[in-house]
N, C-alpha and C. Protein backbone atom coordinates (compact mmCIF):
# COMPACT_ATOMS: atom_id res chain seq x y z
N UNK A 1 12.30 -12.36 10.04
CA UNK A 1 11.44 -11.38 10.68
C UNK A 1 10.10 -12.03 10.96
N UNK A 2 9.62 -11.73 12.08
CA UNK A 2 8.43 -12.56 12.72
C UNK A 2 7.10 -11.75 11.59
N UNK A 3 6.21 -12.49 11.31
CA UNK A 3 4.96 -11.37 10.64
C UNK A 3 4.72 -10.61 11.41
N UNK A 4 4.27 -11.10 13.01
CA UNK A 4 3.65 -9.91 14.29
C UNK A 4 4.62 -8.26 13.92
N UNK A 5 5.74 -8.46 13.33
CA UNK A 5 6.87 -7.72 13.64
C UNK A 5 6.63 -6.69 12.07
N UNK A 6 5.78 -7.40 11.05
CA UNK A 6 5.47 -6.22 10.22
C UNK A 6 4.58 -5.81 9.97
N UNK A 7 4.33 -4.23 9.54
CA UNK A 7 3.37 -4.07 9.82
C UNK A 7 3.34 -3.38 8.07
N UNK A 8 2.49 -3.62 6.93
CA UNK A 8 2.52 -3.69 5.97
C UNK A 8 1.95 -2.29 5.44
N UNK A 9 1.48 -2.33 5.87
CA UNK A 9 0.32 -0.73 5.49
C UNK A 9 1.17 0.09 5.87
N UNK A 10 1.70 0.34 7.51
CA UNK A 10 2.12 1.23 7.51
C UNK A 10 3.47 1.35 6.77
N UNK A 11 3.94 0.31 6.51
CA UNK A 11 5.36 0.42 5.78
C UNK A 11 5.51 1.17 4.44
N UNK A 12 3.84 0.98 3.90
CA UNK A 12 3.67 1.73 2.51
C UNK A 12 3.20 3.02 2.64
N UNK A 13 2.85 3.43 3.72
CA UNK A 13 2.35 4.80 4.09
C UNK A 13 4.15 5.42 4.36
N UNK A 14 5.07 4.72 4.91
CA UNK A 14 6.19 5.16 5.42
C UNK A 14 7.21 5.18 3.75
N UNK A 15 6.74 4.48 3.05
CA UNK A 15 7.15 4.47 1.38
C UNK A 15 6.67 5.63 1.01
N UNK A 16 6.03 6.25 0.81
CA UNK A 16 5.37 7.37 0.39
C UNK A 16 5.56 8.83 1.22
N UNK A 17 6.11 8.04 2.60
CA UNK A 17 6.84 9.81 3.00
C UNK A 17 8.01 9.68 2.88
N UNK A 18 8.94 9.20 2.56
CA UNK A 18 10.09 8.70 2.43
C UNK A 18 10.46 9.13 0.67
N UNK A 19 9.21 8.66 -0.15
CA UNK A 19 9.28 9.28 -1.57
C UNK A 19 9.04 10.86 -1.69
N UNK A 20 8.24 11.88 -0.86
CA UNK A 20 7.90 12.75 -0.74
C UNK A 20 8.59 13.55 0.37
N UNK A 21 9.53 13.15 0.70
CA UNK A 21 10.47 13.91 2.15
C UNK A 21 10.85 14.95 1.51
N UNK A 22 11.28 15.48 0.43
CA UNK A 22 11.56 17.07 0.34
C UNK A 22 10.16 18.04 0.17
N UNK A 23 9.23 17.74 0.65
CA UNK A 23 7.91 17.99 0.43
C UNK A 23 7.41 18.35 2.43
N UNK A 24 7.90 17.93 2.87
CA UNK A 24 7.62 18.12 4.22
C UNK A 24 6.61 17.67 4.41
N UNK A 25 6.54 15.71 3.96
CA UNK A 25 5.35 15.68 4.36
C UNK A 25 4.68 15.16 6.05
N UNK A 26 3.42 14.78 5.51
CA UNK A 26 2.72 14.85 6.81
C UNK A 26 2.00 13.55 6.65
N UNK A 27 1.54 12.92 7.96
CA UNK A 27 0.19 11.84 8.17
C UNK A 27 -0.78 11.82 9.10
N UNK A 28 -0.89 13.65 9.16
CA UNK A 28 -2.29 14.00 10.38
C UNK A 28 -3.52 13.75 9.67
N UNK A 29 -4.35 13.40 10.57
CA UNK A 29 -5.71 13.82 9.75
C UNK A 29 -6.09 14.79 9.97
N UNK A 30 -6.78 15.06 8.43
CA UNK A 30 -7.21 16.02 7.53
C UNK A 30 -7.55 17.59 8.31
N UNK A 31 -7.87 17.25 9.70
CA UNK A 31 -8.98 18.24 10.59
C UNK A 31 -8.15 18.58 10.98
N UNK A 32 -6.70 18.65 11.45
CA UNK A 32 -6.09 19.07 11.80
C UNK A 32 -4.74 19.26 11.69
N UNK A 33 -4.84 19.69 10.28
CA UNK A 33 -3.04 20.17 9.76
C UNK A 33 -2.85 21.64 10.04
N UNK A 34 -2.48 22.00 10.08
CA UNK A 34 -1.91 23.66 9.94
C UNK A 34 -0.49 23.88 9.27
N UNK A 35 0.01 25.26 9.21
CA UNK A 35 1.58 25.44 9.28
C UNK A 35 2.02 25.95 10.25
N UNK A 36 3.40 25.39 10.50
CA UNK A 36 3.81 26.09 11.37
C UNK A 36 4.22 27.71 11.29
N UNK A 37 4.91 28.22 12.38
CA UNK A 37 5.37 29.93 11.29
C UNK A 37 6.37 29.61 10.63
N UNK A 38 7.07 28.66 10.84
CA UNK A 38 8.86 28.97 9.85
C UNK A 38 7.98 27.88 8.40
N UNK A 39 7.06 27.51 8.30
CA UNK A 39 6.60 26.58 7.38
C UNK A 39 6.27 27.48 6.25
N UNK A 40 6.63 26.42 4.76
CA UNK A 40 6.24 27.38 3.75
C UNK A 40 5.17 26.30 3.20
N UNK A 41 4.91 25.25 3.71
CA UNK A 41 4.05 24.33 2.86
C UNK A 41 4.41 22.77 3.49
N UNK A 42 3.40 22.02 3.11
CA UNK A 42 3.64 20.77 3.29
C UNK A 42 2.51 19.81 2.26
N UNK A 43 2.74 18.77 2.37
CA UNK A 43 1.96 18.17 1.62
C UNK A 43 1.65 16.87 2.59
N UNK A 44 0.43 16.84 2.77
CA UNK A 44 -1.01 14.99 3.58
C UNK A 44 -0.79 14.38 2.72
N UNK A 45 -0.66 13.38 3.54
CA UNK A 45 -0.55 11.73 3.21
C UNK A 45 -1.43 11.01 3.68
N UNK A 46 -3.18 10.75 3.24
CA UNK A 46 -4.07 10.28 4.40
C UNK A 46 -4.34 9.23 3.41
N UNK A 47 -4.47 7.84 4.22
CA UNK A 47 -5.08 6.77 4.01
C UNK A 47 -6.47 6.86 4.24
N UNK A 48 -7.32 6.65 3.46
CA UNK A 48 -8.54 7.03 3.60
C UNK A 48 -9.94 5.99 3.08
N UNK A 49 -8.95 4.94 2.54
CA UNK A 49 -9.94 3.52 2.08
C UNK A 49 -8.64 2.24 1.73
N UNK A 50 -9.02 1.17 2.45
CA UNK A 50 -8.07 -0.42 1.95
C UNK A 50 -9.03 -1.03 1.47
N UNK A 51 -8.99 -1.91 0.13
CA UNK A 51 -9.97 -2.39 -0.32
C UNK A 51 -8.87 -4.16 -0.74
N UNK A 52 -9.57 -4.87 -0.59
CA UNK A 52 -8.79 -6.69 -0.76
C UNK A 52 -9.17 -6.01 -2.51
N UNK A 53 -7.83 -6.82 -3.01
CA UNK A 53 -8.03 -6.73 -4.68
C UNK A 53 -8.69 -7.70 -5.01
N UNK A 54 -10.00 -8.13 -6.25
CA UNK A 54 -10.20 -9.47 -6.19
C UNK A 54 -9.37 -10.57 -6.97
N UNK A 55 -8.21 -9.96 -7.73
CA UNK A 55 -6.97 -10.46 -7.91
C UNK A 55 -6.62 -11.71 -7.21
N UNK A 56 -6.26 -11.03 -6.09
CA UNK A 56 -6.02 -11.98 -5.40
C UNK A 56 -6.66 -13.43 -4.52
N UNK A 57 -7.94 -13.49 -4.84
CA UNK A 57 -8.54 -14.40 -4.80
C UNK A 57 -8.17 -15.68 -5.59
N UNK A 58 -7.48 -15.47 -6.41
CA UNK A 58 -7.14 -16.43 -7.69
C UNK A 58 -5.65 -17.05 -7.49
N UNK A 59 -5.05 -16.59 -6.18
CA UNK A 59 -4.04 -17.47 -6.26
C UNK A 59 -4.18 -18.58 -5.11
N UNK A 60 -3.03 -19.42 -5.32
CA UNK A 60 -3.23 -20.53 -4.97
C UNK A 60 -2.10 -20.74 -3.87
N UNK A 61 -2.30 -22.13 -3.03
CA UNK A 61 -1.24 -22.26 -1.82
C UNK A 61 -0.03 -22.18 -2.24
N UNK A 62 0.84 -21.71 -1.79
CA UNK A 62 2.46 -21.98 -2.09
C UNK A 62 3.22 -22.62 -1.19
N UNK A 63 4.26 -23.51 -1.75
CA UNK A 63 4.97 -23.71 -0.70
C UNK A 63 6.10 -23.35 -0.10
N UNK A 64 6.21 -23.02 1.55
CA UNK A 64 7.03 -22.09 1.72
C UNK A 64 8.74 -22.87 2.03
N UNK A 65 9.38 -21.91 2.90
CA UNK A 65 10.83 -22.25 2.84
C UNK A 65 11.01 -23.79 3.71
N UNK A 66 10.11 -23.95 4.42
CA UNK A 66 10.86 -25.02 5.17
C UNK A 66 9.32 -26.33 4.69
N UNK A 67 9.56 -25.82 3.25
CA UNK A 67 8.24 -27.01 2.41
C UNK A 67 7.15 -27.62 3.15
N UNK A 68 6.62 -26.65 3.88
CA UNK A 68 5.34 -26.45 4.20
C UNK A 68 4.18 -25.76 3.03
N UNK A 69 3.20 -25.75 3.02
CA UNK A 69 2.10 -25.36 2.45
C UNK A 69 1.66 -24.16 2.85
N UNK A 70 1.59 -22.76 2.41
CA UNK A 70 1.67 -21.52 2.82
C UNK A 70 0.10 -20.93 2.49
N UNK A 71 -0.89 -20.52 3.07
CA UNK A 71 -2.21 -20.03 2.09
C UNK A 71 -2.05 -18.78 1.55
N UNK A 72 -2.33 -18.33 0.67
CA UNK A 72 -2.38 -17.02 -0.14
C UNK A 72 -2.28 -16.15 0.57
N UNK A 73 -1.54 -15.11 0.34
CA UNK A 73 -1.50 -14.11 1.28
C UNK A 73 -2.69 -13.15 0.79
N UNK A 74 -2.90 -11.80 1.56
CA UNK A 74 -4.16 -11.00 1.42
C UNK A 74 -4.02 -9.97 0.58
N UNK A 75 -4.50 -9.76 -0.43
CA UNK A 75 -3.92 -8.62 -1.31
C UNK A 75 -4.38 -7.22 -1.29
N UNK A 76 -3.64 -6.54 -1.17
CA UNK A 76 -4.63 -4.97 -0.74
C UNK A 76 -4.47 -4.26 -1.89
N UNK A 77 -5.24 -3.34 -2.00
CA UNK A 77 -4.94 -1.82 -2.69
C UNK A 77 -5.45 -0.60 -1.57
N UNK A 78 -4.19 0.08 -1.36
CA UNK A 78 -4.71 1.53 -0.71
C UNK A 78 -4.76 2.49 -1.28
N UNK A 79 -5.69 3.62 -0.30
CA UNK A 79 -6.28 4.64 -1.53
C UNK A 79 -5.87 5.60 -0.12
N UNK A 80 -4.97 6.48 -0.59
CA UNK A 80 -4.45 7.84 -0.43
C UNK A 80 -4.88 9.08 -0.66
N UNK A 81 -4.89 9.98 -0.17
CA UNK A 81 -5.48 11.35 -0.33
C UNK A 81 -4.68 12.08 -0.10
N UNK A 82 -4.03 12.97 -0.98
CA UNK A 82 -2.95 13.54 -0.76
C UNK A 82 -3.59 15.18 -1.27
N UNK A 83 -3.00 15.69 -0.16
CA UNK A 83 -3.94 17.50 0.11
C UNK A 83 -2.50 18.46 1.01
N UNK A 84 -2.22 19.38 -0.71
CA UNK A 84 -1.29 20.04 -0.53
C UNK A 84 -1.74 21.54 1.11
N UNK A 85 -1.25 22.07 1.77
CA UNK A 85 -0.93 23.25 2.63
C UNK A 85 0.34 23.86 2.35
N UNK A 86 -0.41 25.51 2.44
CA UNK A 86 0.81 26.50 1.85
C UNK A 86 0.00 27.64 2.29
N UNK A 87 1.16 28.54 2.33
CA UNK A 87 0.51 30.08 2.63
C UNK A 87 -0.56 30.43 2.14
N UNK A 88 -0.28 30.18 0.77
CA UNK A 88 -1.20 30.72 -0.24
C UNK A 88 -1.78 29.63 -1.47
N UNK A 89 -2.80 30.29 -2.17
CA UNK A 89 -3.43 28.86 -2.65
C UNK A 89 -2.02 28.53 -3.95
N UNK A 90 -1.33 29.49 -4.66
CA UNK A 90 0.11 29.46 -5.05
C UNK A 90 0.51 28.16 -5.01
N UNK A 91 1.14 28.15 -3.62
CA UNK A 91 2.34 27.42 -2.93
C UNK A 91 1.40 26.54 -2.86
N UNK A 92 0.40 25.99 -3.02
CA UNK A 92 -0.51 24.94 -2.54
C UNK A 92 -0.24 24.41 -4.00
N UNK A 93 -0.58 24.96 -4.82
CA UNK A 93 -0.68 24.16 -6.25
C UNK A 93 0.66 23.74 -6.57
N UNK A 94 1.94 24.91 -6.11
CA UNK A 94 3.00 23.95 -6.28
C UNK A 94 3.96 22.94 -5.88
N UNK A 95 3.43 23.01 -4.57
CA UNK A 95 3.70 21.68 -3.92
C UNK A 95 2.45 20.27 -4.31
N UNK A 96 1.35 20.82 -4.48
CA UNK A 96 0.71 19.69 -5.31
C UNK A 96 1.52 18.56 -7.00
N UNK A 97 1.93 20.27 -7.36
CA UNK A 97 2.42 19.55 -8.79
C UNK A 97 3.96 18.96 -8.75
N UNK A 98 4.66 19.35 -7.19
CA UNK A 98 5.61 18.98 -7.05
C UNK A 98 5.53 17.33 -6.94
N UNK A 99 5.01 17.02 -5.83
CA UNK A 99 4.24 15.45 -5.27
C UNK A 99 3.47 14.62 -6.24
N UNK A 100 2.74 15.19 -7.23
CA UNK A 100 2.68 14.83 -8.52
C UNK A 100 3.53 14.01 -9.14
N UNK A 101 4.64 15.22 -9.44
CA UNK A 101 5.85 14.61 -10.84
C UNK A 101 6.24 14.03 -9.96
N UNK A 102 6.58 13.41 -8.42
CA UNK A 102 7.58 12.36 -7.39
C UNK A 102 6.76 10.97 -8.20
N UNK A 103 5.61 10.99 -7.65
CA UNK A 103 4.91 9.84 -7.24
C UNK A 103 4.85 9.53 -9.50
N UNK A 104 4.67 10.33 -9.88
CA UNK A 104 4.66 9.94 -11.47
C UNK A 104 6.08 9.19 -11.80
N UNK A 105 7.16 9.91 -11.34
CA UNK A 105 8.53 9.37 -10.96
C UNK A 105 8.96 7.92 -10.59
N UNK A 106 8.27 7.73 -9.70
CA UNK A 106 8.04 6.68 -9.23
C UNK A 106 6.97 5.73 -8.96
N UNK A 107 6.38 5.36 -10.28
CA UNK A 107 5.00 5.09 -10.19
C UNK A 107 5.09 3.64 -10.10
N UNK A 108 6.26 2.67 -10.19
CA UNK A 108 6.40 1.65 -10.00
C UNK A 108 7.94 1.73 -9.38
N UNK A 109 7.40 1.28 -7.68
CA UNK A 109 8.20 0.83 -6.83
C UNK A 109 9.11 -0.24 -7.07
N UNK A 110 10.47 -1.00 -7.31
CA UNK A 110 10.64 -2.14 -7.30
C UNK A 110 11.72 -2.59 -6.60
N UNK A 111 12.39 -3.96 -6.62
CA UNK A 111 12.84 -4.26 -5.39
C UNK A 111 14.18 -3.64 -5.19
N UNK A 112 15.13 -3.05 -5.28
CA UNK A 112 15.98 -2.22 -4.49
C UNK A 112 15.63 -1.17 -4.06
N UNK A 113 13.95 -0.66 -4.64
CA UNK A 113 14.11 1.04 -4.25
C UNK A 113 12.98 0.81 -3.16
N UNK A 114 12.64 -0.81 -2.60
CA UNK A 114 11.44 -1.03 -1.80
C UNK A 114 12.30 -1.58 -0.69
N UNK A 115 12.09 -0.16 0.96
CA UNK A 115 12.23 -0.68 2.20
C UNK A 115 12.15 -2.31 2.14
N UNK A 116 13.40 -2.82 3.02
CA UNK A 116 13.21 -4.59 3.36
C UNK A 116 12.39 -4.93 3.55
N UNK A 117 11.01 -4.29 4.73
CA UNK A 117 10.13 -5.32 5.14
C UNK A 117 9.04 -4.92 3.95
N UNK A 118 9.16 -4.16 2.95
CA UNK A 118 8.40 -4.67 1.73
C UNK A 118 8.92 -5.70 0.91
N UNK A 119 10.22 -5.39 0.56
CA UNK A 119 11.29 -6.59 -0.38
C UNK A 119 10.50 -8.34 0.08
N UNK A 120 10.47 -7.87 1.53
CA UNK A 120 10.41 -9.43 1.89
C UNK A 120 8.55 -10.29 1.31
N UNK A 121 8.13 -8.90 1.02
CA UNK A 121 6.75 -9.84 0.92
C UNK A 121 6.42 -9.50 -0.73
N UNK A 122 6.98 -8.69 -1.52
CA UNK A 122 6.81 -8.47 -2.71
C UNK A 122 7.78 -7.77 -3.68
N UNK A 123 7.67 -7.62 -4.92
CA UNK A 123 9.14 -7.41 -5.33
C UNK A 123 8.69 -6.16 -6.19
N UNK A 124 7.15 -5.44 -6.42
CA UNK A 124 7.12 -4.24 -6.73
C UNK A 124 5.91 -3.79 -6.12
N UNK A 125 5.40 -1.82 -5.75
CA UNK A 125 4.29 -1.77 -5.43
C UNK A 125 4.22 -0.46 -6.80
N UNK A 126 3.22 -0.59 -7.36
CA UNK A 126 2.36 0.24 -8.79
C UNK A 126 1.77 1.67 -7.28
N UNK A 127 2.13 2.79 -7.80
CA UNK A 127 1.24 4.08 -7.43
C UNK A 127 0.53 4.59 -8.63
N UNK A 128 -0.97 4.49 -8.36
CA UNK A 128 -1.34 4.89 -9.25
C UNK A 128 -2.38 6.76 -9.03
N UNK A 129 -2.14 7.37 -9.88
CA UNK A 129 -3.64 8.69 -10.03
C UNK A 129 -4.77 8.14 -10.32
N UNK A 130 -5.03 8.19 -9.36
CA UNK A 130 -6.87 8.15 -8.86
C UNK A 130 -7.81 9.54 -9.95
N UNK A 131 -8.63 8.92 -11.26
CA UNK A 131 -8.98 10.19 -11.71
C UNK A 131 -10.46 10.40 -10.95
N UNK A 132 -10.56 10.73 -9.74
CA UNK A 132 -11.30 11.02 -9.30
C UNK A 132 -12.06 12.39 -9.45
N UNK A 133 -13.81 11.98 -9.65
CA UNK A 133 -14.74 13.00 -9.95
C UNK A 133 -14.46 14.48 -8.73
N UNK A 134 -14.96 15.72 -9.17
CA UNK A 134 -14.88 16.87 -7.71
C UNK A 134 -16.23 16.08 -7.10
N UNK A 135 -16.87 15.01 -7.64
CA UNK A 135 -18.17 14.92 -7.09
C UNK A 135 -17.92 13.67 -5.91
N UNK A 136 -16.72 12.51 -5.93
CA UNK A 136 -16.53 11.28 -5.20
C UNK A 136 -15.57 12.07 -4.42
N UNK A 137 -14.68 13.22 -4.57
CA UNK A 137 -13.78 13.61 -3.86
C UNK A 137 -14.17 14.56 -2.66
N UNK A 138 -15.53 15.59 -2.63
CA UNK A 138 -16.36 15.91 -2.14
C UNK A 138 -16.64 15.17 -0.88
N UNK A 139 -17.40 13.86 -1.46
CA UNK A 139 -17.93 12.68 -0.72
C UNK A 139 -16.75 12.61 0.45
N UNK A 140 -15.60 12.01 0.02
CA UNK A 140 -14.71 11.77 1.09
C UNK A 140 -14.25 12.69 2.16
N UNK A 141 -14.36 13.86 1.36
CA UNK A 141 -14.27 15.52 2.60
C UNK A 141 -15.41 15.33 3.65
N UNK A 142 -16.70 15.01 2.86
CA UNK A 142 -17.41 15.27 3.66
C UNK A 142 -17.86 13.93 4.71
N UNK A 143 -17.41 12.71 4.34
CA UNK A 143 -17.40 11.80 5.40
C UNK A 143 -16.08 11.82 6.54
N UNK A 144 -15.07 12.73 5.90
CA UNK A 144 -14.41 13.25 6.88
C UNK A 144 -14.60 14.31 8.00
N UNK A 145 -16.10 14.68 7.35
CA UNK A 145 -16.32 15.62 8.30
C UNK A 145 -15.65 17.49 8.00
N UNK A 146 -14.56 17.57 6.94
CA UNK A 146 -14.09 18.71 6.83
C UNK A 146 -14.37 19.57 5.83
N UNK A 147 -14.04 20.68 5.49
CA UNK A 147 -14.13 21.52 4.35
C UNK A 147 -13.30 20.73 3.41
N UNK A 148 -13.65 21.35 2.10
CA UNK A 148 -13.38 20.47 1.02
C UNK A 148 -11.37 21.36 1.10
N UNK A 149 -10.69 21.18 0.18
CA UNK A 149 -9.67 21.33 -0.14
C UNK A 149 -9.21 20.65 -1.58
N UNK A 150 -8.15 21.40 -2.22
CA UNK A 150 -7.57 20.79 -3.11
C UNK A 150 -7.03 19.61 -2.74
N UNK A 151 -6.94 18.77 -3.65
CA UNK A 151 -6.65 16.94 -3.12
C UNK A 151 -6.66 16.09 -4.60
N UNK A 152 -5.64 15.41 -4.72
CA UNK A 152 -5.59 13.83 -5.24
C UNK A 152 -5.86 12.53 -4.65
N UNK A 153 -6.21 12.26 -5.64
CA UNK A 153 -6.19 10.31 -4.73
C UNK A 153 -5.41 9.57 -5.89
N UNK A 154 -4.82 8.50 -4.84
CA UNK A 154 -3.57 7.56 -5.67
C UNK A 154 -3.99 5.91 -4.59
N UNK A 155 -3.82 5.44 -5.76
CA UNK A 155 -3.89 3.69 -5.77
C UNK A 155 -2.80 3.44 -5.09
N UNK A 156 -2.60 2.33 -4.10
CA UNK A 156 -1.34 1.76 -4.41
C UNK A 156 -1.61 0.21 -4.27
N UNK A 157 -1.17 -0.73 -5.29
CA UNK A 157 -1.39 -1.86 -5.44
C UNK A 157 -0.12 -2.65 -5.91
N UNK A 158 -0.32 -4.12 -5.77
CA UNK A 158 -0.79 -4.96 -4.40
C UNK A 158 -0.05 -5.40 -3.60
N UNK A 159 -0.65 -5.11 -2.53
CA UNK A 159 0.00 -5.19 -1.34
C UNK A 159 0.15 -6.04 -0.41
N UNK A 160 0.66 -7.37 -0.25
CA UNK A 160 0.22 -8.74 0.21
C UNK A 160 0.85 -8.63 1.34
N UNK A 161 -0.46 -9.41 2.76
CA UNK A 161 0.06 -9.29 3.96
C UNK A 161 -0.34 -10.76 3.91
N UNK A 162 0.99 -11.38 4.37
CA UNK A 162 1.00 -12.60 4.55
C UNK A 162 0.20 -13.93 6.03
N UNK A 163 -0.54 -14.61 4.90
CA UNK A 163 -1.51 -14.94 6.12
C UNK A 163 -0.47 -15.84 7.08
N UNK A 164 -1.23 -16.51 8.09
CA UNK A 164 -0.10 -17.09 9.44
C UNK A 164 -0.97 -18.41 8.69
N UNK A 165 -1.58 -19.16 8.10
CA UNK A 165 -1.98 -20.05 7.62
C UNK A 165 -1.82 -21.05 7.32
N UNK A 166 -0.28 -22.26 7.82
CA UNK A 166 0.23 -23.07 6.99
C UNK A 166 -0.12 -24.37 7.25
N UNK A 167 0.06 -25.14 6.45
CA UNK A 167 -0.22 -26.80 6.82
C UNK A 167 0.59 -27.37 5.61
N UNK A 168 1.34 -28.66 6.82
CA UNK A 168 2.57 -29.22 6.14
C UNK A 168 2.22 -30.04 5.08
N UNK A 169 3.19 -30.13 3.53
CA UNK A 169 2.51 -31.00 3.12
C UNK A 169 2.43 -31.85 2.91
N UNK A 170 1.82 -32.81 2.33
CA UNK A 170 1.01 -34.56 2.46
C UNK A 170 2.34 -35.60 2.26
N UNK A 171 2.30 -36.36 3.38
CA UNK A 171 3.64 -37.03 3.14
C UNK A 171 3.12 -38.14 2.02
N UNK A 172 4.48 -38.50 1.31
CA UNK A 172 3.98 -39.33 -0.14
C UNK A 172 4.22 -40.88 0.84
N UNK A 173 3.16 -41.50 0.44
CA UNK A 173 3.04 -42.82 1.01
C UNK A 173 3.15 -44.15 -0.48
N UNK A 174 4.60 -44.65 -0.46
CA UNK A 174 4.37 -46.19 -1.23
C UNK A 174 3.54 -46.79 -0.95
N UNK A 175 3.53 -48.00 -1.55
CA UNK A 175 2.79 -48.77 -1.37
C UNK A 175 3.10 -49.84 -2.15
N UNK A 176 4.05 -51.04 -2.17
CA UNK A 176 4.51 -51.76 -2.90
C UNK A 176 3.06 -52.95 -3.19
N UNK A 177 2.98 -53.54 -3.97
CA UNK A 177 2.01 -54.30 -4.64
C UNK A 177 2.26 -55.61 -5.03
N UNK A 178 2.05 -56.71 -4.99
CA UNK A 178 2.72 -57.59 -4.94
C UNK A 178 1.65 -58.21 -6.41
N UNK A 179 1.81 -58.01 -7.57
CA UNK A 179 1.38 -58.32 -8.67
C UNK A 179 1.40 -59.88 -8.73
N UNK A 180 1.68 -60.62 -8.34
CA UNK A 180 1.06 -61.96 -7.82
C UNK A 180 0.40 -62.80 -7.34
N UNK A 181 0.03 -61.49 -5.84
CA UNK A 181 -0.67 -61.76 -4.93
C UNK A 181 -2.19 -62.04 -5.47
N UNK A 182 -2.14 -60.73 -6.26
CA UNK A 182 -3.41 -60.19 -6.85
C UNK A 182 -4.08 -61.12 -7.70
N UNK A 183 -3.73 -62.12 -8.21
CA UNK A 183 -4.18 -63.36 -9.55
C UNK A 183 -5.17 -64.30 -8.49
């Protein structure tokens, strides 16, 4: 698979509706979810901050399949906002606590239960609960611009998008010596 051809973030945003599909979920932003009429609820899936881990600063070149020299790939953590809709504030809390116990369920992704074009770049992704203050969660409503709402935030870490970076490596050069010559 070409890298141009994956697209990493969204693959983990597509992990997370895929974990939450009996939940009806969603990936509008925030300003504009509603229900429909036959709807009894749904539960947002908003990406709302990618931050480089500094983790990943600390690793080193690898070499890849055709023994080339590969540079570190980029390590992410995304931060999710997940904001239950329901008739009533009810059905809101229990589709919250539903999406909850999933993602607690599955709080470590690993490699058979991780879509291929994750498999191919890592072999687990960690979801974590964000214990976020009503006071930082606020903040993010309101740089969204919207009314506040009930809402979680969840980690998901790490997430390596592989750099295009390579350089072949150093061909080993003899050098026979003629220990005679040298006297």
């Amino acid at each position: 698979m070409a890298l141009s051809a994956v697209n990493i973030i969204g693959d983990v945003t597509q992990l997370l509706e895929d974990l939450l599909a009996g939940l009806s979920p969603s990936i509008s932003p925030l300003f504009c979810l509603t229900l429909g009429t036959n709807e009894k609820g749904k539960i947002n899936i908003y990406l709302y901050q990618v931050l480089e881990s500094p983790h990943g600063k600390n690793s080193t070149w690898r070499v890849g399949p055709g023994g080339e020299r590969e540079y570190p790939p980029l390590a992410l953590k995304l931060y999710y906002l997940l904001t239950p809709y329901g008739a009533d504030l009810l059905t809101e809390h229990h589709i919250l606590g539903d999406a909850m116990r999933v993602l607690y369920d599955h709080g470590m992704v690993r490699d058979a239960d991780l879509p291929e074009s994750l498999r191919l770049v890592t072999d687990q992704v960690a979801i974590i609960l964000m214990p976020l203050q009503l006071e930082e969660l606020t903040r993010i409503w309101s740089a969204l611009q919207s009314a506040y709402r009930l809402s979680v935030a969840y980690e998901v870490r790490v997430v390596p998008i592989r750099s295009t970076i390579v350089e072949p490596m150093p061909r080993r050069v003899e050098t026979k010596i003629d220990r005679y010559a040298l006297r």
